[in-house]
N, C-alpha and C. Protein backbone atom coordinates (compact mmCIF):
# COMPACT_ATOMS: atom_id res chain seq x y z
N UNK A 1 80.58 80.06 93.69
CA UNK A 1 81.07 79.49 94.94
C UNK A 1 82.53 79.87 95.20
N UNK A 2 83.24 79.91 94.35
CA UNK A 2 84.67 80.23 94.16
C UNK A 2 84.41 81.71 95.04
N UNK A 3 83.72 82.66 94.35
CA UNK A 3 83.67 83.70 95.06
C UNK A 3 84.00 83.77 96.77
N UNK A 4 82.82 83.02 96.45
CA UNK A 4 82.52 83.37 98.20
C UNK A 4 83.85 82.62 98.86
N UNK A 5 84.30 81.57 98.59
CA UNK A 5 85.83 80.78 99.25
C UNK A 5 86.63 81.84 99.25
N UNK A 6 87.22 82.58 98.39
CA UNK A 6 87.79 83.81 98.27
C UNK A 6 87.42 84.67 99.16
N UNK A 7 86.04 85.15 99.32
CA UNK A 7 85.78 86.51 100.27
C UNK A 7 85.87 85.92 101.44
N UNK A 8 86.02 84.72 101.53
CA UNK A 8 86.08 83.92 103.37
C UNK A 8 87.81 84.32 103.52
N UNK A 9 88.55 83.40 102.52
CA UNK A 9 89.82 83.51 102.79
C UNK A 9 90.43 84.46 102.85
N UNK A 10 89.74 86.06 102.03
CA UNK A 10 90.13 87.23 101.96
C UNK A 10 89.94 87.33 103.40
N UNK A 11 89.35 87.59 103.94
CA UNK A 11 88.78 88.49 105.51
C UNK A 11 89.90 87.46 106.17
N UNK A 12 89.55 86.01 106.08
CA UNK A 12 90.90 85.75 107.12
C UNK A 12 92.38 86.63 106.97
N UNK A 13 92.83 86.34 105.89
CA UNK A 13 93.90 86.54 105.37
C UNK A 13 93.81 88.53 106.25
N UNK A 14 93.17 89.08 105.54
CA UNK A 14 93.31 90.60 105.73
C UNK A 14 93.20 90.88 107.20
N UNK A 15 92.45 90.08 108.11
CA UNK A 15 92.05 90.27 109.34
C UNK A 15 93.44 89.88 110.38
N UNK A 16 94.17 89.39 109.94
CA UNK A 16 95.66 88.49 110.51
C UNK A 16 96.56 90.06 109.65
N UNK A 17 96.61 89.51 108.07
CA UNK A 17 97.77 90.48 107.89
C UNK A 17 97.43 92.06 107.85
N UNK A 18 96.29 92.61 107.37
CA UNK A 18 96.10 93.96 107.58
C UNK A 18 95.81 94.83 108.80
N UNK A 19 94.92 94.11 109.39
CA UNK A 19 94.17 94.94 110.32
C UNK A 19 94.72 94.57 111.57
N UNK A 20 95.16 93.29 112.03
CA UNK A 20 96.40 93.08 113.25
C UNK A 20 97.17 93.25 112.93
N UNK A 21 97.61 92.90 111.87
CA UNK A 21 99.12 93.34 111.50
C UNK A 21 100.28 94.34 111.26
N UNK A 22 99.73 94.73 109.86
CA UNK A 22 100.22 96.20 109.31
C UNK A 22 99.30 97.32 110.39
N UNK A 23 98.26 97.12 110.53
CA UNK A 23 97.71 98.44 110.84
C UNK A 23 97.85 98.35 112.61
N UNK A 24 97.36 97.59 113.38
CA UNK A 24 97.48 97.89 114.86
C UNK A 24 98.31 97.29 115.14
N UNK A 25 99.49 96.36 114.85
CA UNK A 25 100.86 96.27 115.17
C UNK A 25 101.72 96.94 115.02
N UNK A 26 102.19 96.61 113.55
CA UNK A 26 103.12 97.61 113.41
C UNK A 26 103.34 99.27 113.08
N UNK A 27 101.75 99.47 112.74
CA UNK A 27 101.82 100.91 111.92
C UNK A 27 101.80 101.46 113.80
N UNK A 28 100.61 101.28 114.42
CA UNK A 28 100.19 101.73 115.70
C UNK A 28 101.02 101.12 117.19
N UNK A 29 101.35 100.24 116.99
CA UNK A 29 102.47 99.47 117.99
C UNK A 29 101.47 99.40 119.35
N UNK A 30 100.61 99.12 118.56
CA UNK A 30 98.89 98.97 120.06
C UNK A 30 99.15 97.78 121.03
N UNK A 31 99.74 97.00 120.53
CA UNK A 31 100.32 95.82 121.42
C UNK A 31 101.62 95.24 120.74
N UNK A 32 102.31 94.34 122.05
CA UNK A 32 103.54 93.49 121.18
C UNK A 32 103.28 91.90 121.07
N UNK A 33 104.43 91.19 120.45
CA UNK A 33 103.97 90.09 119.81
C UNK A 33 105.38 89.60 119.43
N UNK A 34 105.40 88.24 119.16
CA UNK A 34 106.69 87.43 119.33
C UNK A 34 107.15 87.56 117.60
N UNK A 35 108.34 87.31 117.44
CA UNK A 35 108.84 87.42 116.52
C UNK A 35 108.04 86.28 115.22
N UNK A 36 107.80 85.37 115.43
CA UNK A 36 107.21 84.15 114.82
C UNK A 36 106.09 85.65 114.23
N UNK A 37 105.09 85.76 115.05
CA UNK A 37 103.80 86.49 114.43
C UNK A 37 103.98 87.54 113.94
N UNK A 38 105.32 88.41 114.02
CA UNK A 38 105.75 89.22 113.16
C UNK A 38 105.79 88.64 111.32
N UNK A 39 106.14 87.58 111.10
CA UNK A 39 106.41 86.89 110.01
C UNK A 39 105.37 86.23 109.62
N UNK A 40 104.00 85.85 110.68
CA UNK A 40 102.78 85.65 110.29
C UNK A 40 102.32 87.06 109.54
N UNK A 41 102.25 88.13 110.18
CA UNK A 41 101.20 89.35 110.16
C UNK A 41 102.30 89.62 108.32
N UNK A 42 103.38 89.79 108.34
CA UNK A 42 103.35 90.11 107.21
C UNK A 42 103.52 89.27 105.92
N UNK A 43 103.81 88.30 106.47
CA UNK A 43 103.17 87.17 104.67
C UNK A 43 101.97 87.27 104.48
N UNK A 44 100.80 87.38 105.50
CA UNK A 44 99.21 87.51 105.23
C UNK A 44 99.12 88.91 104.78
N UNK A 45 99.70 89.81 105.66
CA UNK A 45 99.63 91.45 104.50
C UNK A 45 100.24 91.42 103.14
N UNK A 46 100.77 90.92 103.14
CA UNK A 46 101.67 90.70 101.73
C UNK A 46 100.65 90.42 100.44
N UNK A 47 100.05 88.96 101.11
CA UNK A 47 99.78 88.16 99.95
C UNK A 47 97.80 88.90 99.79
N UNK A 48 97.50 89.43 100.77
CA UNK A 48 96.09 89.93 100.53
C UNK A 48 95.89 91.30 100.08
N UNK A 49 97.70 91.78 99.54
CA UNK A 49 97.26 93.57 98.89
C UNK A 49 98.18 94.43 99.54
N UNK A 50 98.82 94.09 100.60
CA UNK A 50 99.65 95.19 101.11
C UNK A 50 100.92 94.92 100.82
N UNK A 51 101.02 94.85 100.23
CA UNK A 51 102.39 94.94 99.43
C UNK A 51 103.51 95.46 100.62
N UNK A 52 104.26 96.26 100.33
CA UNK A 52 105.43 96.47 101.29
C UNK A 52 105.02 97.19 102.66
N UNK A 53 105.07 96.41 103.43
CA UNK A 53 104.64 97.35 104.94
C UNK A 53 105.34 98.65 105.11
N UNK A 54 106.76 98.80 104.80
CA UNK A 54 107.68 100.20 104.95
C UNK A 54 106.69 101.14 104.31
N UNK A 55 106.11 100.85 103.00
CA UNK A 55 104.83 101.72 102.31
C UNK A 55 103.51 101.87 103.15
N UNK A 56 103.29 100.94 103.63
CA UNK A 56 101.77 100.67 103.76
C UNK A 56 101.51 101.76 105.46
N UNK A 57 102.69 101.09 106.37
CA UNK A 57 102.63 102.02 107.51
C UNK A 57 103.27 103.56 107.23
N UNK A 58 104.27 103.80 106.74
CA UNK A 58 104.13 105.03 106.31
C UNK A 58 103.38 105.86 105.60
N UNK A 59 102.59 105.44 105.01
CA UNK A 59 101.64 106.18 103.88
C UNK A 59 100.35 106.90 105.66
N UNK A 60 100.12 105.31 105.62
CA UNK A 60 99.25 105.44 107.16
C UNK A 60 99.39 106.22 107.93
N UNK A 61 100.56 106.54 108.44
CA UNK A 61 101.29 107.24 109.70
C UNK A 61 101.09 108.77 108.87
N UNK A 62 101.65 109.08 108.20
CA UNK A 62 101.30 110.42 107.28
C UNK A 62 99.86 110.63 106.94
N UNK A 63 98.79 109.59 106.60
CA UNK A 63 97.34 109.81 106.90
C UNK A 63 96.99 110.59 108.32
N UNK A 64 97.23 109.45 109.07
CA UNK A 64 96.76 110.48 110.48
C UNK A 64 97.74 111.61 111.29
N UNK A 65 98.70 111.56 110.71
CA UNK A 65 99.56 113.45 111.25
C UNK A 65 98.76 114.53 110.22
N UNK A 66 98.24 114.63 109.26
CA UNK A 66 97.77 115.41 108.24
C UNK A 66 96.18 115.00 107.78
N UNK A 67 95.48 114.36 108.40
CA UNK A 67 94.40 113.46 107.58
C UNK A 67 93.15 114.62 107.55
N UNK A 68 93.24 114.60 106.14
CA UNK A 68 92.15 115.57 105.51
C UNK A 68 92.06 116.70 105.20
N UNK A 69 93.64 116.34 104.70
CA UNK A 69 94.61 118.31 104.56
C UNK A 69 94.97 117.84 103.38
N UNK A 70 95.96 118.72 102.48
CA UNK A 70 96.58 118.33 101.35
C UNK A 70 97.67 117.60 101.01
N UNK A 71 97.75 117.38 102.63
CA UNK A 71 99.38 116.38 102.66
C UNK A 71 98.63 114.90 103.34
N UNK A 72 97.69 114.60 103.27
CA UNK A 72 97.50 113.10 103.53
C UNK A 72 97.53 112.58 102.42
N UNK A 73 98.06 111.73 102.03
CA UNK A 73 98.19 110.74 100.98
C UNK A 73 97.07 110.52 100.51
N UNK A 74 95.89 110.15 101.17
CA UNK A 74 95.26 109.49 100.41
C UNK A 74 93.53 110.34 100.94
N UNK A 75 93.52 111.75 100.87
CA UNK A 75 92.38 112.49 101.36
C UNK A 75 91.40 112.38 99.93
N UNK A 76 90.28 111.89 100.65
CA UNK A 76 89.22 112.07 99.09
C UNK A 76 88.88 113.33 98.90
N UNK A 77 89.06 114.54 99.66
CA UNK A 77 89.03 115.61 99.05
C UNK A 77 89.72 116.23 98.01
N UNK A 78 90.79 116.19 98.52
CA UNK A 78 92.01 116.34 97.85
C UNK A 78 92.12 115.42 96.56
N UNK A 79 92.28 114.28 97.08
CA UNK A 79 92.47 113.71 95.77
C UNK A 79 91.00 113.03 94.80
N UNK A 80 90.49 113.01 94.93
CA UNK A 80 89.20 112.41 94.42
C UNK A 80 88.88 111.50 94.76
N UNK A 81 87.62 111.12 94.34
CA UNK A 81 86.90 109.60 94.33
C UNK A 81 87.81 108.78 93.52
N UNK A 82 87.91 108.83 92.14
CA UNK A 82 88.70 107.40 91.59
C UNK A 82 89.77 107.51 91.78
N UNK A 83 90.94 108.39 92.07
CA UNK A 83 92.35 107.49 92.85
C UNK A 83 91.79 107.00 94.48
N UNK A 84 91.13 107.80 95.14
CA UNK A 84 90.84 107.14 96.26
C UNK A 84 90.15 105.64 96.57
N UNK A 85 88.96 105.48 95.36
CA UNK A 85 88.29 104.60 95.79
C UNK A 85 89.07 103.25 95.30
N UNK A 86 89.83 103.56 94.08
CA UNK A 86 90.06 102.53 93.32
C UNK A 86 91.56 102.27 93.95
N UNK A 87 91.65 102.94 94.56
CA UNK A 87 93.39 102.79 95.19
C UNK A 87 94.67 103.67 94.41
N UNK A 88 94.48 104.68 93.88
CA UNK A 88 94.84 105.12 92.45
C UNK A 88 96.34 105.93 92.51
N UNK A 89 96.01 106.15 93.95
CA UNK A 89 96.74 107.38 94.26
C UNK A 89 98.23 106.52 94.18
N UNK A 90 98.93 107.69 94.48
CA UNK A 90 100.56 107.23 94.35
C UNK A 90 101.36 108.70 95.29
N UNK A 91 102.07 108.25 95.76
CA UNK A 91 103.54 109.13 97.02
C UNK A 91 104.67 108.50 96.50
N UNK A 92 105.32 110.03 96.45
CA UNK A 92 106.54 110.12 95.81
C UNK A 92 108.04 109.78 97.04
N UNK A 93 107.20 110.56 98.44
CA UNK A 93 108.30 110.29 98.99
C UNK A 93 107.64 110.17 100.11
N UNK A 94 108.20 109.35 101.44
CA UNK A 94 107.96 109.05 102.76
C UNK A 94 108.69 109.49 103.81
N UNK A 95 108.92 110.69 104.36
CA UNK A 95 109.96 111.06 105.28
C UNK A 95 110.24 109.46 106.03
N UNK A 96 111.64 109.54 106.37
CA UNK A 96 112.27 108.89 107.37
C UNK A 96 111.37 108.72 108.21
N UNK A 97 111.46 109.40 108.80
CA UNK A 97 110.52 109.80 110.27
C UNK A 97 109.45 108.98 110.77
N UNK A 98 108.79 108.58 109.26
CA UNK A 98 107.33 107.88 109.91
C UNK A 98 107.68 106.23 109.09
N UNK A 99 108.97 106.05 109.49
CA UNK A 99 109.23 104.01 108.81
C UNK A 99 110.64 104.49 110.08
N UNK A 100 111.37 104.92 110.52
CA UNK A 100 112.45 105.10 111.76
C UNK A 100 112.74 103.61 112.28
N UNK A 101 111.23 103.79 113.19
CA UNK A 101 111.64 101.91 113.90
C UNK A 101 111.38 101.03 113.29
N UNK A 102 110.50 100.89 111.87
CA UNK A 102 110.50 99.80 111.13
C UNK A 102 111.61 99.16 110.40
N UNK A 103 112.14 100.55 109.66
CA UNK A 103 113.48 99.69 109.00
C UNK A 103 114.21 99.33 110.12
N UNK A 104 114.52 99.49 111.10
CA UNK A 104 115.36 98.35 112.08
C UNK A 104 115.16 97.10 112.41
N UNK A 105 113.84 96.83 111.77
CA UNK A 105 113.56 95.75 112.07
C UNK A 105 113.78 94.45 110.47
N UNK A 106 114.17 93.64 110.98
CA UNK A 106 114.92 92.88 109.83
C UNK A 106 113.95 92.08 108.93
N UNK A 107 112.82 91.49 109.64
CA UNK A 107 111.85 91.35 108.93
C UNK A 107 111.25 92.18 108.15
N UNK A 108 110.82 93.30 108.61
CA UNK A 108 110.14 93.89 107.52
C UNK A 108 111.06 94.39 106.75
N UNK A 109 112.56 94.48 106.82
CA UNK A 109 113.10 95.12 105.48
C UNK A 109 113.36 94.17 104.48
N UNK A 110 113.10 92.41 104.91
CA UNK A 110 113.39 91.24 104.21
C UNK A 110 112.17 91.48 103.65
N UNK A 111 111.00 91.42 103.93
CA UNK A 111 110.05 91.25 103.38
C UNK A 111 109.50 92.70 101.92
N UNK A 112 110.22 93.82 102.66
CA UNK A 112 110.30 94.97 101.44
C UNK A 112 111.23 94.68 100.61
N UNK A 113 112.38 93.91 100.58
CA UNK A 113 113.38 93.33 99.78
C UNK A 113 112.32 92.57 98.91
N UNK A 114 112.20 91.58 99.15
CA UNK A 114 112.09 90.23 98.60
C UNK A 114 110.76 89.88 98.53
N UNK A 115 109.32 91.25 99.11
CA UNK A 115 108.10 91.02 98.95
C UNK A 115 107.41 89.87 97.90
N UNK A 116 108.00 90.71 96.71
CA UNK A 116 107.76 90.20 95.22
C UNK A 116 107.85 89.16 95.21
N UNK A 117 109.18 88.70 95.57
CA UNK A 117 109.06 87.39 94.90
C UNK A 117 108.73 86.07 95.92
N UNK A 118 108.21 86.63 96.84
CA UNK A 118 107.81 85.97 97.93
C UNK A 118 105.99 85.73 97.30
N UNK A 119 105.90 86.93 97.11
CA UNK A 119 104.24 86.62 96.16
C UNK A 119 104.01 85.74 94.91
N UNK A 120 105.13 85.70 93.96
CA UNK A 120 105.24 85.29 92.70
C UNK A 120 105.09 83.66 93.20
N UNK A 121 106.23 83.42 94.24
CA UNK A 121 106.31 82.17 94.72
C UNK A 121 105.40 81.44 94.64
N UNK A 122 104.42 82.05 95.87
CA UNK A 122 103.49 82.14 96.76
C UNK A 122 101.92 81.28 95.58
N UNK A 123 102.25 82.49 94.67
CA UNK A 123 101.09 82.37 93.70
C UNK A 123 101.73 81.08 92.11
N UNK A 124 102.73 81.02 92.44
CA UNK A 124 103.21 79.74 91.78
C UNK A 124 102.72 78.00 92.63
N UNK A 125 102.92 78.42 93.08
CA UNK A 125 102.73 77.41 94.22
C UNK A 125 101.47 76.59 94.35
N UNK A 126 100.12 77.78 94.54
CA UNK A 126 99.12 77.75 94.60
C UNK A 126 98.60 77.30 93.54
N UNK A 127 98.89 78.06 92.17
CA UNK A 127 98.85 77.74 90.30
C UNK A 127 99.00 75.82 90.33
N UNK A 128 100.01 75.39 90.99
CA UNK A 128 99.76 74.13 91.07
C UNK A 128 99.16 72.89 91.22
N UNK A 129 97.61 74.07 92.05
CA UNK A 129 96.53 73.17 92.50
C UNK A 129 95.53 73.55 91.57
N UNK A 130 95.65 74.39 90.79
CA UNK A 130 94.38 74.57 89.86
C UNK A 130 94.43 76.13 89.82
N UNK A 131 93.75 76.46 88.29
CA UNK A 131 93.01 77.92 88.26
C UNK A 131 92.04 78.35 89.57
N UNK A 132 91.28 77.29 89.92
CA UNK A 132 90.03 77.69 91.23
C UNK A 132 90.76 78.22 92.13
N UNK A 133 91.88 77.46 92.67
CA UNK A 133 92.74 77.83 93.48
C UNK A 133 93.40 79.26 93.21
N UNK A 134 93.81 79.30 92.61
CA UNK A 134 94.90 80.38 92.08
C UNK A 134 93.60 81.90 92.48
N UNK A 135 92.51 81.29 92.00
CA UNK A 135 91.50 82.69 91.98
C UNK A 135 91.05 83.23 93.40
N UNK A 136 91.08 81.91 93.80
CA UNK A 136 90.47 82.01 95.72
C UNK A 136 91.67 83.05 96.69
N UNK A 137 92.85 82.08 96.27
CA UNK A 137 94.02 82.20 97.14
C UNK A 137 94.94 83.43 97.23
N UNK A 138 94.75 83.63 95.72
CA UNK A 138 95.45 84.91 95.46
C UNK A 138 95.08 86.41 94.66
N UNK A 139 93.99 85.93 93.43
CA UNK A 139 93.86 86.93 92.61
C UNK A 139 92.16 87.45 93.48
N UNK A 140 91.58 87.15 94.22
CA UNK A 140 90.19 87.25 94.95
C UNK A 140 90.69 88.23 96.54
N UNK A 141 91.67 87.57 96.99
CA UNK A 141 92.61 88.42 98.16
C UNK A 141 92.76 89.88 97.55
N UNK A 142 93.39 90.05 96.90
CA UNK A 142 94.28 91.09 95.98
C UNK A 142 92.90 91.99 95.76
N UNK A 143 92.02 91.47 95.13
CA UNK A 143 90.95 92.54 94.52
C UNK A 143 89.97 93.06 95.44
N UNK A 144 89.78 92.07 96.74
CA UNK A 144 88.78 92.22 98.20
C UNK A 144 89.42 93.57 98.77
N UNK A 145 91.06 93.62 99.01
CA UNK A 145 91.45 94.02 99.67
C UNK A 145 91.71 95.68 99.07
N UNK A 146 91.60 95.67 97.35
CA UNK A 146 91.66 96.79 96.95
C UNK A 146 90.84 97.79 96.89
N UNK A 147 89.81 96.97 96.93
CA UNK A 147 88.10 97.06 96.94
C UNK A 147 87.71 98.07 98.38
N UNK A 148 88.16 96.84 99.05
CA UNK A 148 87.75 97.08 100.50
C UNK A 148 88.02 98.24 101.29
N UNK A 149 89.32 98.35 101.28
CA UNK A 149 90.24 99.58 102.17
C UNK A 149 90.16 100.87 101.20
N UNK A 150 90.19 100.54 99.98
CA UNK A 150 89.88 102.01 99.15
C UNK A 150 88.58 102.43 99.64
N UNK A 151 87.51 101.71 99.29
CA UNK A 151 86.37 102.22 99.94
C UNK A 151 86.13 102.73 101.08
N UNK A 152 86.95 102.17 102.00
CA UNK A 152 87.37 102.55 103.86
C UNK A 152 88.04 103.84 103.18
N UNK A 153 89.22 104.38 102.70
CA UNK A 153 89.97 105.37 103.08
C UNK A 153 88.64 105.83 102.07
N UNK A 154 88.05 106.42 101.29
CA UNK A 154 86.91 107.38 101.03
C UNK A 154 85.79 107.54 101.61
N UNK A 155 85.15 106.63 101.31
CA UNK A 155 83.71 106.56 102.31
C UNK A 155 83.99 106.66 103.95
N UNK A 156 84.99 106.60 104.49
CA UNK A 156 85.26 107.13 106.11
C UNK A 156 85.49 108.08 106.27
N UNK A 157 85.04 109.48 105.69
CA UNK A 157 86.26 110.97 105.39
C UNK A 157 84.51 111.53 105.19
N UNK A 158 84.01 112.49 105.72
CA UNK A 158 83.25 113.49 105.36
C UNK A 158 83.49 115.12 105.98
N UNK A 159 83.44 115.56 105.07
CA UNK A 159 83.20 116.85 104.37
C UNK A 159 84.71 117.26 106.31
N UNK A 160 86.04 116.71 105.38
CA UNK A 160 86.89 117.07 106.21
C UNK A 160 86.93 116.06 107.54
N UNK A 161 85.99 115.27 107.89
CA UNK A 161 86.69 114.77 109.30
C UNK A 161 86.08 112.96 108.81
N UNK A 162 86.83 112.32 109.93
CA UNK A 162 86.71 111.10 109.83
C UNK A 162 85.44 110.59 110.42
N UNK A 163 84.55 109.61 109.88
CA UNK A 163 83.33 108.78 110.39
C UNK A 163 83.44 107.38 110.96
N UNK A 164 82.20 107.37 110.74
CA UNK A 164 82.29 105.64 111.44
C UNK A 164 81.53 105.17 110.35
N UNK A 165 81.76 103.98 109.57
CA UNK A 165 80.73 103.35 108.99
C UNK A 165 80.54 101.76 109.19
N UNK A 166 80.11 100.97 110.03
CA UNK A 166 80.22 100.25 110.47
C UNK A 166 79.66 99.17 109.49
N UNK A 167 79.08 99.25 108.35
CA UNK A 167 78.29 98.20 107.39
C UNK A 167 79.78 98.20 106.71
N UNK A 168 81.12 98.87 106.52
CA UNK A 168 81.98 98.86 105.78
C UNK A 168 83.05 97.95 106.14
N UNK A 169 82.76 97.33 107.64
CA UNK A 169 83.49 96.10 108.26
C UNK A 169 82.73 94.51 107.70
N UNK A 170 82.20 94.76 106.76
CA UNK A 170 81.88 93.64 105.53
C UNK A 170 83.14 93.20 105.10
N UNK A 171 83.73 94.18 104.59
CA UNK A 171 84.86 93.96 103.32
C UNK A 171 85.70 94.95 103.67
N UNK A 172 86.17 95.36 105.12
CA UNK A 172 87.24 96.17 105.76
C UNK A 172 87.39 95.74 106.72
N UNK A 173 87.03 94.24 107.03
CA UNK A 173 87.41 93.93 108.13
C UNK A 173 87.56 94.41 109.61
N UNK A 174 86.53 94.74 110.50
CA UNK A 174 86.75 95.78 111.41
C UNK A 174 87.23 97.04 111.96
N UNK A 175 87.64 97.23 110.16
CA UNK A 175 88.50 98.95 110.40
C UNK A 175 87.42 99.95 110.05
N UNK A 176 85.90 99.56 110.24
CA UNK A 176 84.69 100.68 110.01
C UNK A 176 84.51 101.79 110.95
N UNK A 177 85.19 101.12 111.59
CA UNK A 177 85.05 101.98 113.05
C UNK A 177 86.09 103.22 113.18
N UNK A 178 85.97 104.16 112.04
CA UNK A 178 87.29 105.30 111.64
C UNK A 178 87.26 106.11 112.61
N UNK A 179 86.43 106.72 112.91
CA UNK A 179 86.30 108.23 114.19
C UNK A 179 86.73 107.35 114.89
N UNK A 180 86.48 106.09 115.58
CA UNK A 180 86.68 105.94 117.05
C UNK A 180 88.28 105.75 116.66
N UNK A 181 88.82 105.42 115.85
CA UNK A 181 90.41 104.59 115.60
C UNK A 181 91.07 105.94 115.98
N UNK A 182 90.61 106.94 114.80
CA UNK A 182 91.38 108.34 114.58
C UNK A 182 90.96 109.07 116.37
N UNK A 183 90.53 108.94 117.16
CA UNK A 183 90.56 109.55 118.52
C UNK A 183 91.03 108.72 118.65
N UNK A 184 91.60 107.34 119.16
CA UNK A 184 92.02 106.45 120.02
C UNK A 184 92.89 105.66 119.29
N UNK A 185 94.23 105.91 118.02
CA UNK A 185 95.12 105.44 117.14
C UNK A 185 95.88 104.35 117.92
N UNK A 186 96.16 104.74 119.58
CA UNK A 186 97.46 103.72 120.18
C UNK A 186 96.84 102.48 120.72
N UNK A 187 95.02 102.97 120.74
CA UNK A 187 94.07 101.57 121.35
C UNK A 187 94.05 100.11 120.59
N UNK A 188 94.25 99.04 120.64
CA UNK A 188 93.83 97.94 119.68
C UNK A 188 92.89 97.15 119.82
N UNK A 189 91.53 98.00 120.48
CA UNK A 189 90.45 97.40 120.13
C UNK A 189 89.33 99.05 120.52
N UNK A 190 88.67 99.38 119.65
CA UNK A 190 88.10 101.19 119.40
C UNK A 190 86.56 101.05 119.81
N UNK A 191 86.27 99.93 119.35
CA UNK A 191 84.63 99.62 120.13
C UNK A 191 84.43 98.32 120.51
N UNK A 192 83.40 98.05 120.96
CA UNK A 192 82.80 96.86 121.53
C UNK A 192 82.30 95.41 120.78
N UNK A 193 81.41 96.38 119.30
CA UNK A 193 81.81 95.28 118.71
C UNK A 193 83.13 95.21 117.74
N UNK A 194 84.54 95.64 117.84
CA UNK A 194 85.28 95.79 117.21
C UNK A 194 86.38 94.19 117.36
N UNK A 195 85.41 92.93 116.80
CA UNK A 195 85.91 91.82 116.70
C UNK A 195 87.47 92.00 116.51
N UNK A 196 88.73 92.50 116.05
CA UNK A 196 89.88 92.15 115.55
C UNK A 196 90.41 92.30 117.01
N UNK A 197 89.59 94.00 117.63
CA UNK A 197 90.34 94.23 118.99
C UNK A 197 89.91 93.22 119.77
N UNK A 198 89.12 92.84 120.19
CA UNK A 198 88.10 91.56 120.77
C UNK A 198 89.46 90.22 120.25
N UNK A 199 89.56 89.82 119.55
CA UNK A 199 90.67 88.75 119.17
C UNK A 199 91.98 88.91 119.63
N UNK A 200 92.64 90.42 119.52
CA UNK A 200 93.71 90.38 120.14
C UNK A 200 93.64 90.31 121.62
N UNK A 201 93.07 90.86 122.10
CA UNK A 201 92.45 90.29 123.54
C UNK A 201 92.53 88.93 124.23
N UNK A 202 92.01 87.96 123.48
CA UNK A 202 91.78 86.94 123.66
C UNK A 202 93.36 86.37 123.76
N UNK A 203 93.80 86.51 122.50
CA UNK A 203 95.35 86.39 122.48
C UNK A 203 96.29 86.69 123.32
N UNK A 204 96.49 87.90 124.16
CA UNK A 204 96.77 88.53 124.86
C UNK A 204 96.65 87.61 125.96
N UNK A 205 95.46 87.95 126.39
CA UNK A 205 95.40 86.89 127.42
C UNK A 205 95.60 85.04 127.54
N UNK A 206 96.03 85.02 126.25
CA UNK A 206 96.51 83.30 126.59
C UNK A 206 97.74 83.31 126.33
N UNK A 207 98.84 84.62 126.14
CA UNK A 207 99.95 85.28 126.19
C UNK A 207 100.31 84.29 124.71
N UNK A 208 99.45 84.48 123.71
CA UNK A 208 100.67 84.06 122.86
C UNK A 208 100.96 84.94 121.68
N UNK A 209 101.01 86.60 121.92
CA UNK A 209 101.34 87.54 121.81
C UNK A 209 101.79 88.68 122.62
């Protein structure tokens, strides 16, 4: 049961901080949003696996200028199945170029400062209410999300170009939808049933983004 509380709270958590957040906010700048939900989108990226957004959108942004060449970070050709699937891979360096308007922004360089111990906190905190807790809240987030998006950046990539796999918005949270994203990167919602774009929508229109 623990499980499943975890894979609920994971998808919330990832669906707020990854996939609105890091990925069609700030990596894609698909829509804007008040400063408050800036500081939502990245404590929920934070605490469900994405560690420093300055990383997470740059790695990204260098995926799709190069994606499925030898300079994408994270090409399963290039690099294989187990750094890809398992998350394995590692970048040495991030041109300027593709983090420019992020580091100006003070939040996310507080939050690349002080990520860590904003998690340690985070997961201290939680430790307080119990091991069950601790597994749901934090160590179940962490492993969904490693799980999840590794599997997205491999299994979305064939033989050189990007797919769609739509059974992979299980445990990727509406980012299955890769071909349509990779033609349409500045859109924040790529298909119809693409619930996250469908939510910001909604939001949008009751302007409280």
């Amino acid at each position: 049961m623990i499980l499943l509380y975890g894979y609920l709270f994971y998808y919330i958590a990832a669906a707020i901080g990854i996939s609105i957040g890091y990925h069609r906010y700030f990596s894609h700048r698909t829509f804007e949003a008040h400063v408050f939900f800036e500081y939502i989108f990245l404590f929920f990226g934070l605490i469900c696996g994405g560690r420093s957004l300055l990383t997470w959108a740059g790695v990204h942004r260098m995926h799709h200028m190069n994606s499925d060449t030898i300079h994408d970070p994270h090409s399963p050709t290039f690099m294989g199945a187990k750094k890809v699937l398992l998350s394995l891979w590692k970048i040495k360096y991030i041109p300027r170029k593709h983090v420019r308007d992020l580091i100006l922004n003070p939040r996310v360089c507080f939050f690349h400062r002080y990520g860590k111990y904003i998690h340690i906190a985070y997961a201290a905190f939680i430790l307080f209410f119990g091991l069950q807790a601790l597994f749901i809240f934090v160590i179940f987030p962490y492993i969904f999300s490693w799980i999840g998006f590794g599997s997205l950046n491999y299994f979305a990539h064939r033989n050189g170009k990007p797919i769609n796999i739509p059974i992979a918005n299980i445990i990727s949270v509406s980012e299955g939808w890769h071909l349509n994203h990779h033609n349409n990167p500045s859109h924040y919602r790529v298909h119809k049933y693409d619930f996250i774009g469908k939510l910001i929508e909604i939001f949008k229109g009751k302007q409280y983004v």
